[in-house]
C-alpha atoms as a PDB file:
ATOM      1  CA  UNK A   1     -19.639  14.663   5.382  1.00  0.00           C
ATOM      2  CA  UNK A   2     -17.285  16.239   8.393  1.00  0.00           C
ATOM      3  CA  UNK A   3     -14.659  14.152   9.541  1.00  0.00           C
ATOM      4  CA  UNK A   4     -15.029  13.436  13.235  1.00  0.00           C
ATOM      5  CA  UNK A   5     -10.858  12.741  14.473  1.00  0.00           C
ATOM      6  CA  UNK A   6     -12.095  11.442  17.803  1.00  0.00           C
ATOM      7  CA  UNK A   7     -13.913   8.484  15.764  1.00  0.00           C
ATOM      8  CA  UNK A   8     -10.891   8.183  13.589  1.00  0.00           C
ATOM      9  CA  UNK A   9      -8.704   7.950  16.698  1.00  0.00           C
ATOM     10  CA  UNK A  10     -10.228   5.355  17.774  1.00  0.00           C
ATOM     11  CA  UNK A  11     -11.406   3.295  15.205  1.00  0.00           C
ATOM     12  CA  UNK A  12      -7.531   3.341  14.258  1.00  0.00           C
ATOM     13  CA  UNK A  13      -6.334   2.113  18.337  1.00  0.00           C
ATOM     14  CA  UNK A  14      -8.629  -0.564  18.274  1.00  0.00           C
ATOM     15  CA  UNK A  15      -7.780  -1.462  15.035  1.00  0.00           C
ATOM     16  CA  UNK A  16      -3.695  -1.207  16.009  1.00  0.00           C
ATOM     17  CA  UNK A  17      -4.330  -3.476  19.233  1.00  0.00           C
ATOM     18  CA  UNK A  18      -6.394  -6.179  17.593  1.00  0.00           C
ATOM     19  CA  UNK A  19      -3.162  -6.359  14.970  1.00  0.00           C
ATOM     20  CA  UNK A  20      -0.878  -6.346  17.722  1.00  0.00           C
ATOM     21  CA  UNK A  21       1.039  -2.630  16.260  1.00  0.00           C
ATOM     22  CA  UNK A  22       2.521  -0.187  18.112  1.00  0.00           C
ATOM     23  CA  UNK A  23       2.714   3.156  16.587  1.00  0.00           C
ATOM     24  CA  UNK A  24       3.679   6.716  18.632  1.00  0.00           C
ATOM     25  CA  UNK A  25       1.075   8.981  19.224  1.00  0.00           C
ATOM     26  CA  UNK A  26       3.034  11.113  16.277  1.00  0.00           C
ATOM     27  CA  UNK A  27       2.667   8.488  13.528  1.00  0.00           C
ATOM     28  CA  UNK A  28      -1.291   7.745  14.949  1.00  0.00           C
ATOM     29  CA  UNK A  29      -2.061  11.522  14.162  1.00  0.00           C
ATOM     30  CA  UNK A  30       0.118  11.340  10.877  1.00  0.00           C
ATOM     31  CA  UNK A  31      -2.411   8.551   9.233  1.00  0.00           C
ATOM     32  CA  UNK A  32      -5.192  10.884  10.655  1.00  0.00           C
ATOM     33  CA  UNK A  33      -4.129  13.590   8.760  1.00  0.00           C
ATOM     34  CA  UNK A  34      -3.655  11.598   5.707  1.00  0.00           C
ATOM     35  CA  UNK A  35      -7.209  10.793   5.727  1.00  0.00           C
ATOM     36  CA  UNK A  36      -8.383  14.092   6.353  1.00  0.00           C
ATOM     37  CA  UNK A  37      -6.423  15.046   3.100  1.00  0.00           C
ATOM     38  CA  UNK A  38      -8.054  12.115   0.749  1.00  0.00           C
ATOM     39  CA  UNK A  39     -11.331  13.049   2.189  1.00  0.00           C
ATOM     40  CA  UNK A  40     -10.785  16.704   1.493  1.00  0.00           C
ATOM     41  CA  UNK A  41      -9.261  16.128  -2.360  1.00  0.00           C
ATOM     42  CA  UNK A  42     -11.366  13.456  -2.816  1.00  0.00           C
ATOM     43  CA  UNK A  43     -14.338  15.630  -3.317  1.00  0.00           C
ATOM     44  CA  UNK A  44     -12.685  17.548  -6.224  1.00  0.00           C
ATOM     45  CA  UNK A  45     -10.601  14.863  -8.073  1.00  0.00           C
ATOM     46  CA  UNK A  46     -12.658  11.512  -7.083  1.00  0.00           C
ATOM     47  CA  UNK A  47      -9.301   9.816  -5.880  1.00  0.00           C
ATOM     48  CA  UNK A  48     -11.258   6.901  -4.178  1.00  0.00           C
ATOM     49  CA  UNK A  49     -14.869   5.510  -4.541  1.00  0.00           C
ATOM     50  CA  UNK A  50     -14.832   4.659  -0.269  1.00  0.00           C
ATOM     51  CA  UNK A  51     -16.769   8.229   0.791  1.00  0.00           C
ATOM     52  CA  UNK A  52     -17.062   8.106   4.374  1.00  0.00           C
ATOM     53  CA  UNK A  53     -13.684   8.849   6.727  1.00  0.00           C
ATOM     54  CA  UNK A  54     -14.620   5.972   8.494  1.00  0.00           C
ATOM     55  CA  UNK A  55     -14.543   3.486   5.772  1.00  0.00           C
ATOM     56  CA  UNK A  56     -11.230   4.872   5.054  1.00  0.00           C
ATOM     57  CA  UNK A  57      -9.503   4.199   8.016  1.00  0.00           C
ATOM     58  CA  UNK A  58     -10.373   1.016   8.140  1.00  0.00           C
ATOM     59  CA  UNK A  59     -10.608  -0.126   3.716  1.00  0.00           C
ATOM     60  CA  UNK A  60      -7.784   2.262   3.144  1.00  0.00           C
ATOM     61  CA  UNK A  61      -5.492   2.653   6.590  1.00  0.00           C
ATOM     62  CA  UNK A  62      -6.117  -0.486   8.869  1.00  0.00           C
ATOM     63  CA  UNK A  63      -5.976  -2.635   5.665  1.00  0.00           C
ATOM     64  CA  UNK A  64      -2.704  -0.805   4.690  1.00  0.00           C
ATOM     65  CA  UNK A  65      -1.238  -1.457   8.054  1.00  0.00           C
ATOM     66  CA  UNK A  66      -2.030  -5.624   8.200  1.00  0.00           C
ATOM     67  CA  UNK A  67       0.922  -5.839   5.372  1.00  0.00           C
ATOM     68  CA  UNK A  68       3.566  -4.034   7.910  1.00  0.00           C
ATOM     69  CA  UNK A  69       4.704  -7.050   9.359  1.00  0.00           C
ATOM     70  CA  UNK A  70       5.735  -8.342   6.784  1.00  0.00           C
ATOM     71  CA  UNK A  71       7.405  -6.120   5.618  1.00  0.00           C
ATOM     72  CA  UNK A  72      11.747  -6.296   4.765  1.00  0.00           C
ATOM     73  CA  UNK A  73      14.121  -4.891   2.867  1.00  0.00           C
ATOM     74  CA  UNK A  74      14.731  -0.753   2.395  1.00  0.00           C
ATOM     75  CA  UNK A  75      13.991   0.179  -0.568  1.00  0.00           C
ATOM     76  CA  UNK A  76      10.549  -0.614  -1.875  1.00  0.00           C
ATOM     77  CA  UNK A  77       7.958   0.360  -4.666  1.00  0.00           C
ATOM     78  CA  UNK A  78       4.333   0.499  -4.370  1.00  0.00           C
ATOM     79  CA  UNK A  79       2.985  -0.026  -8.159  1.00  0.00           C
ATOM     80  CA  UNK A  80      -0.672   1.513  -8.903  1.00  0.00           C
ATOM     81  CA  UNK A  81      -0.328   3.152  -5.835  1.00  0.00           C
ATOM     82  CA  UNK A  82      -3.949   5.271  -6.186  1.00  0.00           C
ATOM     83  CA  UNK A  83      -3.752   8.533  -3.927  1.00  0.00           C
ATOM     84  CA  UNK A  84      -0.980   6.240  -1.911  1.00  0.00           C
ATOM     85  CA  UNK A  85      -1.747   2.907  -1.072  1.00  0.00           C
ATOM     86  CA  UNK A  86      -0.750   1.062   1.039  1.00  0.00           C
ATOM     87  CA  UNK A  87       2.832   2.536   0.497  1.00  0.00           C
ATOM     88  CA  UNK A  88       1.979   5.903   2.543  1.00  0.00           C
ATOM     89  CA  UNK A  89       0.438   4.507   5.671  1.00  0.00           C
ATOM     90  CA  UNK A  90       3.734   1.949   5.357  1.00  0.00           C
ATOM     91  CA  UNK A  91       6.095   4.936   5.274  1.00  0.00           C
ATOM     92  CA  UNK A  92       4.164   6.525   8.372  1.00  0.00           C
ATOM     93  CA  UNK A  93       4.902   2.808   9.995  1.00  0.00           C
ATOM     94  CA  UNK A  94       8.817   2.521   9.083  1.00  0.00           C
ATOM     95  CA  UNK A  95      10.501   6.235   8.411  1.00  0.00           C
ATOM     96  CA  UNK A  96      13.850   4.353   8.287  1.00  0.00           C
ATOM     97  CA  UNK A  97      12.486   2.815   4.763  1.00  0.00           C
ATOM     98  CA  UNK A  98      12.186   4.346   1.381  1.00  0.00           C
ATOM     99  CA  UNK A  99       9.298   3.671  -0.844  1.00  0.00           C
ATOM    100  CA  UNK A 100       8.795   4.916  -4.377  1.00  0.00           C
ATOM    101  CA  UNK A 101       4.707   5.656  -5.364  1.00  0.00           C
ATOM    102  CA  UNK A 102       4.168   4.901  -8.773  1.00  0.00           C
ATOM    103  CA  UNK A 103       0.680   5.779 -10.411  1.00  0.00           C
ATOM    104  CA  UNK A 104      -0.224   6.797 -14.316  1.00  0.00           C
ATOM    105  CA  UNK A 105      -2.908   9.001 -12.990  1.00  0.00           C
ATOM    106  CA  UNK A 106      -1.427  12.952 -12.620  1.00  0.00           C
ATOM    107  CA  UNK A 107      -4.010  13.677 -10.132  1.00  0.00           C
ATOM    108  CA  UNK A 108      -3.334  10.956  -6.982  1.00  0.00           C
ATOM    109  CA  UNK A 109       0.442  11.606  -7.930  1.00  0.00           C
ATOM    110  CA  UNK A 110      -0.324  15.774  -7.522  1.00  0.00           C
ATOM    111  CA  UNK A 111      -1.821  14.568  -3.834  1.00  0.00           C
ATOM    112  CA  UNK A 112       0.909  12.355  -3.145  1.00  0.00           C
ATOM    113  CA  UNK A 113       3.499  15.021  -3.674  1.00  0.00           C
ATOM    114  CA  UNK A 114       1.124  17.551  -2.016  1.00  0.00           C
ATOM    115  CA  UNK A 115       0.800  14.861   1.313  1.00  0.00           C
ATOM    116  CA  UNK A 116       4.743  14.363   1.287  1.00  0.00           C
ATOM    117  CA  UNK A 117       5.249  18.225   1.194  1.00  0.00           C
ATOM    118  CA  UNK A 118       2.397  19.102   4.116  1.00  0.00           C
ATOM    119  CA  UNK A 119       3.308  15.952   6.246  1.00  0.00           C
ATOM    120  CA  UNK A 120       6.821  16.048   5.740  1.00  0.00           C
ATOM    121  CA  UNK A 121       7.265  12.296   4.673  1.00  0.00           C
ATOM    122  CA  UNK A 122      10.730  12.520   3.040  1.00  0.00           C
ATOM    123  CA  UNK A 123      11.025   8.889   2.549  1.00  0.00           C
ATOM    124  CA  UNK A 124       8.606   8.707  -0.062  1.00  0.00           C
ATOM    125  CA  UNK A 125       9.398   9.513  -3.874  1.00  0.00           C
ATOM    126  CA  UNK A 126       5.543   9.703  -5.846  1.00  0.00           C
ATOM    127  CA  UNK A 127       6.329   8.927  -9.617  1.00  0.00           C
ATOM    128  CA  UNK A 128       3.631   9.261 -12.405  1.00  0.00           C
ATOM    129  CA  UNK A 129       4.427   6.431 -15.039  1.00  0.00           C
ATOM    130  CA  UNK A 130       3.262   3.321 -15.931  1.00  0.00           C
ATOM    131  CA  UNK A 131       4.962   0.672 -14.635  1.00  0.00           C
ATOM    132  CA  UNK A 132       6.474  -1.002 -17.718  1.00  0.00           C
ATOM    133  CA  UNK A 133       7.887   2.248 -18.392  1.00  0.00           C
ATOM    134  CA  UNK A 134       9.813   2.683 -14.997  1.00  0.00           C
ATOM    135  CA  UNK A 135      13.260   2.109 -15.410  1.00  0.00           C
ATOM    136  CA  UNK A 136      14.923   2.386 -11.687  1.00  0.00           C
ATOM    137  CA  UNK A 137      18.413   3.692 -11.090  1.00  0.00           C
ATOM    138  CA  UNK A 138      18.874   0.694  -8.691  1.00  0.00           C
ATOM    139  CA  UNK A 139      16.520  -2.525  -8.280  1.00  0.00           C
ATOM    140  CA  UNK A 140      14.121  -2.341  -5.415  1.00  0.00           C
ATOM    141  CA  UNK A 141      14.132  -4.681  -2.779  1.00  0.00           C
ATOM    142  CA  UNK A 142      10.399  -5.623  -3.144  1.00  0.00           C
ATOM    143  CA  UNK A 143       7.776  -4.308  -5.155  1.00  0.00           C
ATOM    144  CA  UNK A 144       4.639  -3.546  -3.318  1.00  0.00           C
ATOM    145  CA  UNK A 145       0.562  -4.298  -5.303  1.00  0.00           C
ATOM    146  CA  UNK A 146      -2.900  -4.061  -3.864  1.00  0.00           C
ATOM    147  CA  UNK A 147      -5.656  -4.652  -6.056  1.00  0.00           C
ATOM    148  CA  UNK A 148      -3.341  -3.635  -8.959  1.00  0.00           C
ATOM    149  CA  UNK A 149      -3.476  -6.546 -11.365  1.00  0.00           C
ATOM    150  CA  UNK A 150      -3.351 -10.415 -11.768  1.00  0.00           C
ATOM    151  CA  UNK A 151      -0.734 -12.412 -10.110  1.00  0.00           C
ATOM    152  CA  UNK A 152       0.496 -13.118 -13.653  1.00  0.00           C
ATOM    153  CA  UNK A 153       0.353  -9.160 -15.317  1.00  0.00           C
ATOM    154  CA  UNK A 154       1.747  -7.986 -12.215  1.00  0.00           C
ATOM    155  CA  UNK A 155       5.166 -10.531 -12.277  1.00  0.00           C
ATOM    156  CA  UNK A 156       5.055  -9.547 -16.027  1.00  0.00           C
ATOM    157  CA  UNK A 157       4.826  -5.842 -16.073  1.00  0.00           C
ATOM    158  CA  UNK A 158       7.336  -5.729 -12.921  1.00  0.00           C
ATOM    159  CA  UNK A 159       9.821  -7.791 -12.670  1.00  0.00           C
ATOM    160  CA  UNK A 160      12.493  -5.432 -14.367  1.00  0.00           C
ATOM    161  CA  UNK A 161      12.005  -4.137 -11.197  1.00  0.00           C
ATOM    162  CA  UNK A 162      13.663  -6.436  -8.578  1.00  0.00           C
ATOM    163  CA  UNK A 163      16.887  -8.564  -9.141  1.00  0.00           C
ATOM    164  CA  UNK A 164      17.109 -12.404  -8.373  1.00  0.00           C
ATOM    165  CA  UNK A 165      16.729 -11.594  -4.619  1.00  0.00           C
ATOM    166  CA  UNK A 166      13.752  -9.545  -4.879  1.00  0.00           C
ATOM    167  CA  UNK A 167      10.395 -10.052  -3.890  1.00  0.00           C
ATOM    168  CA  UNK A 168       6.583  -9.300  -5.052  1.00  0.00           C
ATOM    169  CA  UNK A 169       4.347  -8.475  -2.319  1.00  0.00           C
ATOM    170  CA  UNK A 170       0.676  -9.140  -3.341  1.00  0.00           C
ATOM    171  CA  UNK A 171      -2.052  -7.835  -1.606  1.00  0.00           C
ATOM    172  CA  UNK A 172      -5.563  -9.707  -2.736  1.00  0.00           C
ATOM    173  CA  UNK A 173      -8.563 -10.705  -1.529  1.00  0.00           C
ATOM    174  CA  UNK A 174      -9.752 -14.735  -1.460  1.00  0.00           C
ATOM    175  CA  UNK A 175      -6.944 -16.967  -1.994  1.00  0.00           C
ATOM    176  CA  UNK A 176      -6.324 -16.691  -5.862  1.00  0.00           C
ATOM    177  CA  UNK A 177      -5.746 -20.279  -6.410  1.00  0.00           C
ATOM    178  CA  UNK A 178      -6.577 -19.916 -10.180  1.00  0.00           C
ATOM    179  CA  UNK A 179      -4.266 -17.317 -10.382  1.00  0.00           C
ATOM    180  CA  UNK A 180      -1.307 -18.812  -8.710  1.00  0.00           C
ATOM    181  CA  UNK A 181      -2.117 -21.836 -11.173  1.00  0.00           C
ATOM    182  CA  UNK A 182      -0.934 -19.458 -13.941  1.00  0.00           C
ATOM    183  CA  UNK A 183       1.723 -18.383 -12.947  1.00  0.00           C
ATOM    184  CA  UNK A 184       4.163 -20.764 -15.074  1.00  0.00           C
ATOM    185  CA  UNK A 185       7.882 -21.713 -14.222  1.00  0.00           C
ATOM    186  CA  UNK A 186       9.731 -18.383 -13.392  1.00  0.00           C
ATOM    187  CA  UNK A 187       7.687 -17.646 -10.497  1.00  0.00           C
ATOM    188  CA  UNK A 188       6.976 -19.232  -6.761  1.00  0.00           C
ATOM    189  CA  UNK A 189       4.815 -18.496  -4.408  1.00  0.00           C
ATOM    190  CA  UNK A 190       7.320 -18.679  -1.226  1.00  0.00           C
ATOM    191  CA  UNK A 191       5.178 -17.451   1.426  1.00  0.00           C
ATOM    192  CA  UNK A 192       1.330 -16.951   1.887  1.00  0.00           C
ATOM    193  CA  UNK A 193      -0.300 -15.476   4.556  1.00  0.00           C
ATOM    194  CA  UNK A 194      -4.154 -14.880   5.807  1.00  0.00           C
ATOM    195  CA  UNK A 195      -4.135 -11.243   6.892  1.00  0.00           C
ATOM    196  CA  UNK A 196      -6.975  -9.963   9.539  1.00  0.00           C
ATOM    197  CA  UNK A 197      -7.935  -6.365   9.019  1.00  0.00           C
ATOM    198  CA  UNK A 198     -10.394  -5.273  12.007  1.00  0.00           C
ATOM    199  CA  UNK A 199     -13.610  -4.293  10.692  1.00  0.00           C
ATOM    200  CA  UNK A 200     -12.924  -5.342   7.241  1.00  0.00           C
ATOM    201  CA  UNK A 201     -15.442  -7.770   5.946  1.00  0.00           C
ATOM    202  CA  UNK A 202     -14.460 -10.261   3.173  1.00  0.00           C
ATOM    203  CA  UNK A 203     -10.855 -12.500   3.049  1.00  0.00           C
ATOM    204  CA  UNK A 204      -7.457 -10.811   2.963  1.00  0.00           C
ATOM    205  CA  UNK A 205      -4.372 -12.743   1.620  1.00  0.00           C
ATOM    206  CA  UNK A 206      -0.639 -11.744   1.750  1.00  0.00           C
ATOM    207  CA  UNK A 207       1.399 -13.374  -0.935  1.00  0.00           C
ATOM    208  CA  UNK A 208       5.362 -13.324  -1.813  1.00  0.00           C
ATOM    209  CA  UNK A 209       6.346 -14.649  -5.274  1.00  0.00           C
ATOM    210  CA  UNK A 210       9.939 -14.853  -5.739  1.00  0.00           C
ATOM    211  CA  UNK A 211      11.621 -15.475  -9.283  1.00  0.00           C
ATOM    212  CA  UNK A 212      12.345 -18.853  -9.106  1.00  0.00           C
END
Protein backbone atom coordinates (compact mmCIF):
# COMPACT_ATOMS: atom_id res chain seq x y z
CA UNK A 1 0.00 0.00 0.00
CA UNK A 2 1.59 3.65 -1.11
CA UNK A 3 1.18 6.28 1.23
CA UNK A 4 -0.74 9.15 -0.30
CA UNK A 5 0.75 12.61 1.99
CA UNK A 6 -1.99 14.74 0.51
CA UNK A 7 -4.62 12.32 2.36
CA UNK A 8 -2.42 12.30 5.37
CA UNK A 9 -2.31 16.10 5.30
CA UNK A 10 -5.48 16.36 5.58
CA UNK A 11 -6.90 13.78 7.48
CA UNK A 12 -4.33 15.21 10.17
CA UNK A 13 -5.85 19.34 9.70
CA UNK A 14 -9.17 18.23 10.13
CA UNK A 15 -8.33 16.16 12.78
CA UNK A 16 -6.08 19.26 14.53
CA UNK A 17 -9.18 21.74 14.08
CA UNK A 18 -11.89 19.48 15.43
CA UNK A 19 -9.32 19.20 18.70
CA UNK A 20 -8.86 22.74 18.70
CA UNK A 21 -4.50 22.29 18.10
CA UNK A 22 -2.39 24.42 16.48
CA UNK A 23 0.72 22.97 15.15
CA UNK A 24 3.31 24.85 12.40
CA UNK A 25 3.32 23.64 9.12
CA UNK A 26 6.99 22.15 10.30
CA UNK A 27 5.67 19.94 13.12
CA UNK A 28 2.37 18.92 10.61
CA UNK A 29 5.02 17.48 8.08
CA UNK A 30 7.18 16.06 11.05
CA UNK A 31 4.14 13.54 12.19
CA UNK A 32 3.84 12.89 8.36
CA UNK A 33 7.09 11.70 8.13
CA UNK A 34 6.83 9.66 11.18
CA UNK A 35 4.16 7.73 9.62
CA UNK A 36 5.77 7.26 6.48
CA UNK A 37 8.65 5.63 8.57
CA UNK A 38 6.25 3.06 10.67
CA UNK A 39 4.60 2.28 7.45
CA UNK A 40 7.88 1.68 5.72
CA UNK A 41 9.55 -0.55 8.85
CA UNK A 42 6.47 -1.86 9.58
CA UNK A 43 6.54 -4.17 6.67
CA UNK A 44 9.86 -5.79 7.79
CA UNK A 45 9.63 -5.85 11.65
CA UNK A 46 5.61 -5.90 12.15
CA UNK A 47 5.89 -2.85 14.64
CA UNK A 48 2.03 -2.30 14.58
CA UNK A 49 -0.99 -4.52 13.55
CA UNK A 50 -2.96 -0.93 12.06
CA UNK A 51 -1.73 -1.51 8.09
CA UNK A 52 -3.12 1.26 6.27
CA UNK A 53 -1.36 5.04 6.62
CA UNK A 54 -4.62 6.22 7.10
CA UNK A 55 -5.59 4.28 10.08
CA UNK A 56 -2.40 5.45 11.46
CA UNK A 57 -2.85 8.91 11.47
CA UNK A 58 -5.78 8.82 12.98
CA UNK A 59 -5.38 5.18 15.73
CA UNK A 60 -1.77 6.10 16.09
CA UNK A 61 -1.24 10.18 15.51
CA UNK A 62 -4.68 11.98 16.10
CA UNK A 63 -5.20 9.65 19.13
CA UNK A 64 -1.63 10.54 20.32
CA UNK A 65 -2.33 14.19 19.97
CA UNK A 66 -5.97 14.25 22.16
CA UNK A 67 -3.53 13.64 25.39
CA UNK A 68 -1.45 17.05 24.53
CA UNK A 69 -3.52 19.16 26.46
CA UNK A 70 -3.08 17.77 29.15
CA UNK A 71 -0.08 17.56 29.24
CA UNK A 72 2.57 19.36 32.30
CA UNK A 73 5.60 19.03 33.69
CA UNK A 74 9.22 18.60 31.58
CA UNK A 75 10.43 15.67 31.97
CA UNK A 76 8.25 12.72 31.10
CA UNK A 77 8.37 8.87 30.30
CA UNK A 78 6.29 7.03 27.95
CA UNK A 79 6.31 3.22 29.34
CA UNK A 80 5.59 0.38 26.56
CA UNK A 81 6.05 2.93 24.21
CA UNK A 82 5.67 0.38 20.88
CA UNK A 83 7.52 2.03 17.78
CA UNK A 84 6.76 5.47 19.92
CA UNK A 85 3.54 6.03 21.24
CA UNK A 86 2.06 8.50 22.00
CA UNK A 87 5.41 9.96 23.40
CA UNK A 88 6.80 10.83 19.71
CA UNK A 89 3.87 12.63 18.21
CA UNK A 90 3.95 14.50 21.96
CA UNK A 91 7.59 15.49 21.43
CA UNK A 92 6.69 16.77 17.77
CA UNK A 93 3.81 18.87 19.84
CA UNK A 94 6.14 20.38 22.75
CA UNK A 95 10.12 20.44 21.64
CA UNK A 96 10.68 22.42 24.88
CA UNK A 97 9.85 18.92 26.79
CA UNK A 98 11.90 15.84 27.25
CA UNK A 99 10.43 12.44 27.08
CA UNK A 100 12.19 9.15 27.68
CA UNK A 101 10.70 5.95 25.29
CA UNK A 102 10.90 2.93 27.11
CA UNK A 103 10.06 -0.48 25.29
CA UNK A 104 11.54 -4.28 25.99
CA UNK A 105 11.23 -4.93 22.34
CA UNK A 106 14.94 -4.16 20.45
CA UNK A 107 13.20 -3.67 17.27
CA UNK A 108 10.55 -0.45 17.92
CA UNK A 109 13.52 0.86 20.16
CA UNK A 110 16.08 0.36 16.79
CA UNK A 111 13.14 2.64 14.92
CA UNK A 112 12.84 4.96 17.63
CA UNK A 113 16.51 5.76 17.66
CA UNK A 114 16.51 5.52 13.82
CA UNK A 115 13.25 8.30 13.78
CA UNK A 116 15.16 10.58 16.42
CA UNK A 117 18.39 10.42 14.24
CA UNK A 118 16.48 11.10 10.59
CA UNK A 119 13.96 13.66 12.15
CA UNK A 120 16.22 15.24 14.38
CA UNK A 121 13.99 14.97 17.60
CA UNK A 122 16.68 15.59 20.27
CA UNK A 123 14.28 15.70 23.05
CA UNK A 124 13.57 12.21 23.01
CA UNK A 125 15.84 9.47 24.79
CA UNK A 126 14.38 5.65 23.37
CA UNK A 127 15.44 3.09 26.16
CA UNK A 128 15.02 -0.75 25.71
CA UNK A 129 14.18 -2.18 29.29
CA UNK A 130 11.45 -3.28 31.07
CA UNK A 131 10.03 -1.01 33.17
CA UNK A 132 10.62 -2.50 36.63
CA UNK A 133 14.09 -2.55 35.66
CA UNK A 134 14.46 1.27 34.86
CA UNK A 135 16.15 2.95 37.45
CA UNK A 136 16.14 6.91 36.44
CA UNK A 137 18.95 9.27 37.34
CA UNK A 138 16.21 11.77 38.41
CA UNK A 139 12.30 11.07 38.93
CA UNK A 140 10.14 12.02 36.03
CA UNK A 141 7.55 14.40 36.29
CA UNK A 142 4.80 12.07 34.90
CA UNK A 143 4.91 8.81 33.48
CA UNK A 144 3.09 8.45 30.26
CA UNK A 145 0.80 4.58 29.33
CA UNK A 146 -1.48 3.76 26.46
CA UNK A 147 -2.83 0.45 26.29
CA UNK A 148 0.20 -0.70 28.38
CA UNK A 149 -1.31 -2.46 31.36
CA UNK A 150 -4.02 -2.35 34.16
CA UNK A 151 -4.54 0.68 36.19
CA UNK A 152 -3.23 -1.45 39.08
CA UNK A 153 0.19 -3.26 37.22
CA UNK A 154 0.89 -0.04 35.77
CA UNK A 155 0.97 2.09 39.45
CA UNK A 156 2.84 -1.12 40.56
CA UNK A 157 5.51 -1.64 38.03
CA UNK A 158 6.05 2.35 37.90
CA UNK A 159 5.85 4.17 40.58
CA UNK A 160 9.71 4.08 41.42
CA UNK A 161 9.40 6.27 38.76
CA UNK A 162 7.80 9.57 39.96
CA UNK A 163 8.24 11.15 43.50
CA UNK A 164 5.23 12.26 45.77
CA UNK A 165 4.44 15.03 43.20
CA UNK A 166 4.34 12.93 40.25
CA UNK A 167 1.70 11.87 38.14
CA UNK A 168 0.43 8.68 35.99
CA UNK A 169 -1.10 9.56 32.82
CA UNK A 170 -3.40 6.70 31.61
CA UNK A 171 -4.55 6.44 28.32
CA UNK A 172 -7.63 3.69 28.04
CA UNK A 173 -10.49 3.06 26.35
CA UNK A 174 -14.23 2.82 28.25
CA UNK A 175 -14.12 4.20 31.61
CA UNK A 176 -12.33 1.36 33.66
CA UNK A 177 -14.52 1.59 36.60
CA UNK A 178 -13.54 -2.00 37.70
CA UNK A 179 -10.18 -1.09 37.45
CA UNK A 180 -10.12 2.10 39.35
CA UNK A 181 -12.09 -0.09 42.04
CA UNK A 182 -8.74 -1.90 42.52
CA UNK A 183 -6.71 0.32 42.89
CA UNK A 184 -6.42 0.20 46.89
CA UNK A 185 -5.25 3.11 49.27
CA UNK A 186 -1.94 4.52 47.78
CA UNK A 187 -3.48 5.65 44.71
CA UNK A 188 -6.27 8.45 43.52
CA UNK A 189 -7.71 9.07 40.64
CA UNK A 190 -7.41 13.11 40.69
CA UNK A 191 -8.56 13.94 37.35
CA UNK A 192 -10.55 12.08 34.56
CA UNK A 193 -11.23 13.19 31.35
CA UNK A 194 -13.41 11.96 28.11
CA UNK A 195 -11.00 12.51 25.22
CA UNK A 196 -12.52 12.93 21.45
CA UNK A 197 -10.20 11.62 18.79
CA UNK A 198 -11.75 12.56 15.20
CA UNK A 199 -12.45 9.56 13.32
CA UNK A 200 -11.75 7.23 16.07
CA UNK A 201 -14.63 4.97 16.81
CA UNK A 202 -15.05 3.50 20.35
CA UNK A 203 -14.62 5.66 23.97
CA UNK A 204 -11.35 7.37 24.90
CA UNK A 205 -10.60 8.21 28.61
CA UNK A 206 -7.73 10.35 30.08
CA UNK A 207 -6.93 9.47 33.63
CA UNK A 208 -4.32 11.01 36.33
CA UNK A 209 -3.66 8.87 39.44
CA UNK A 210 -1.59 10.56 41.90
CA UNK A 211 0.04 8.68 45.00
CA UNK A 212 -2.14 9.56 47.54
Amino acid sequence: MSIDHQVLHQILSDGLSTMDLTLTSEQQQKLIDYVARIHKWNKAFNLTSVRDPEQMMVKHILDSLAVAPHIDGENLIDVGTGPGLPGIPLSIVYPEKHFTLLDSLGKRVRFMKQCAFEMKLDNITPIQSRVEAHQPEQYYDAVLSRAFASLKDMLHWCQHLVDSEGKFLALKGQYPAEEIAELGDNFAVTHSVKLTVPGLEGERHLLTVQKS
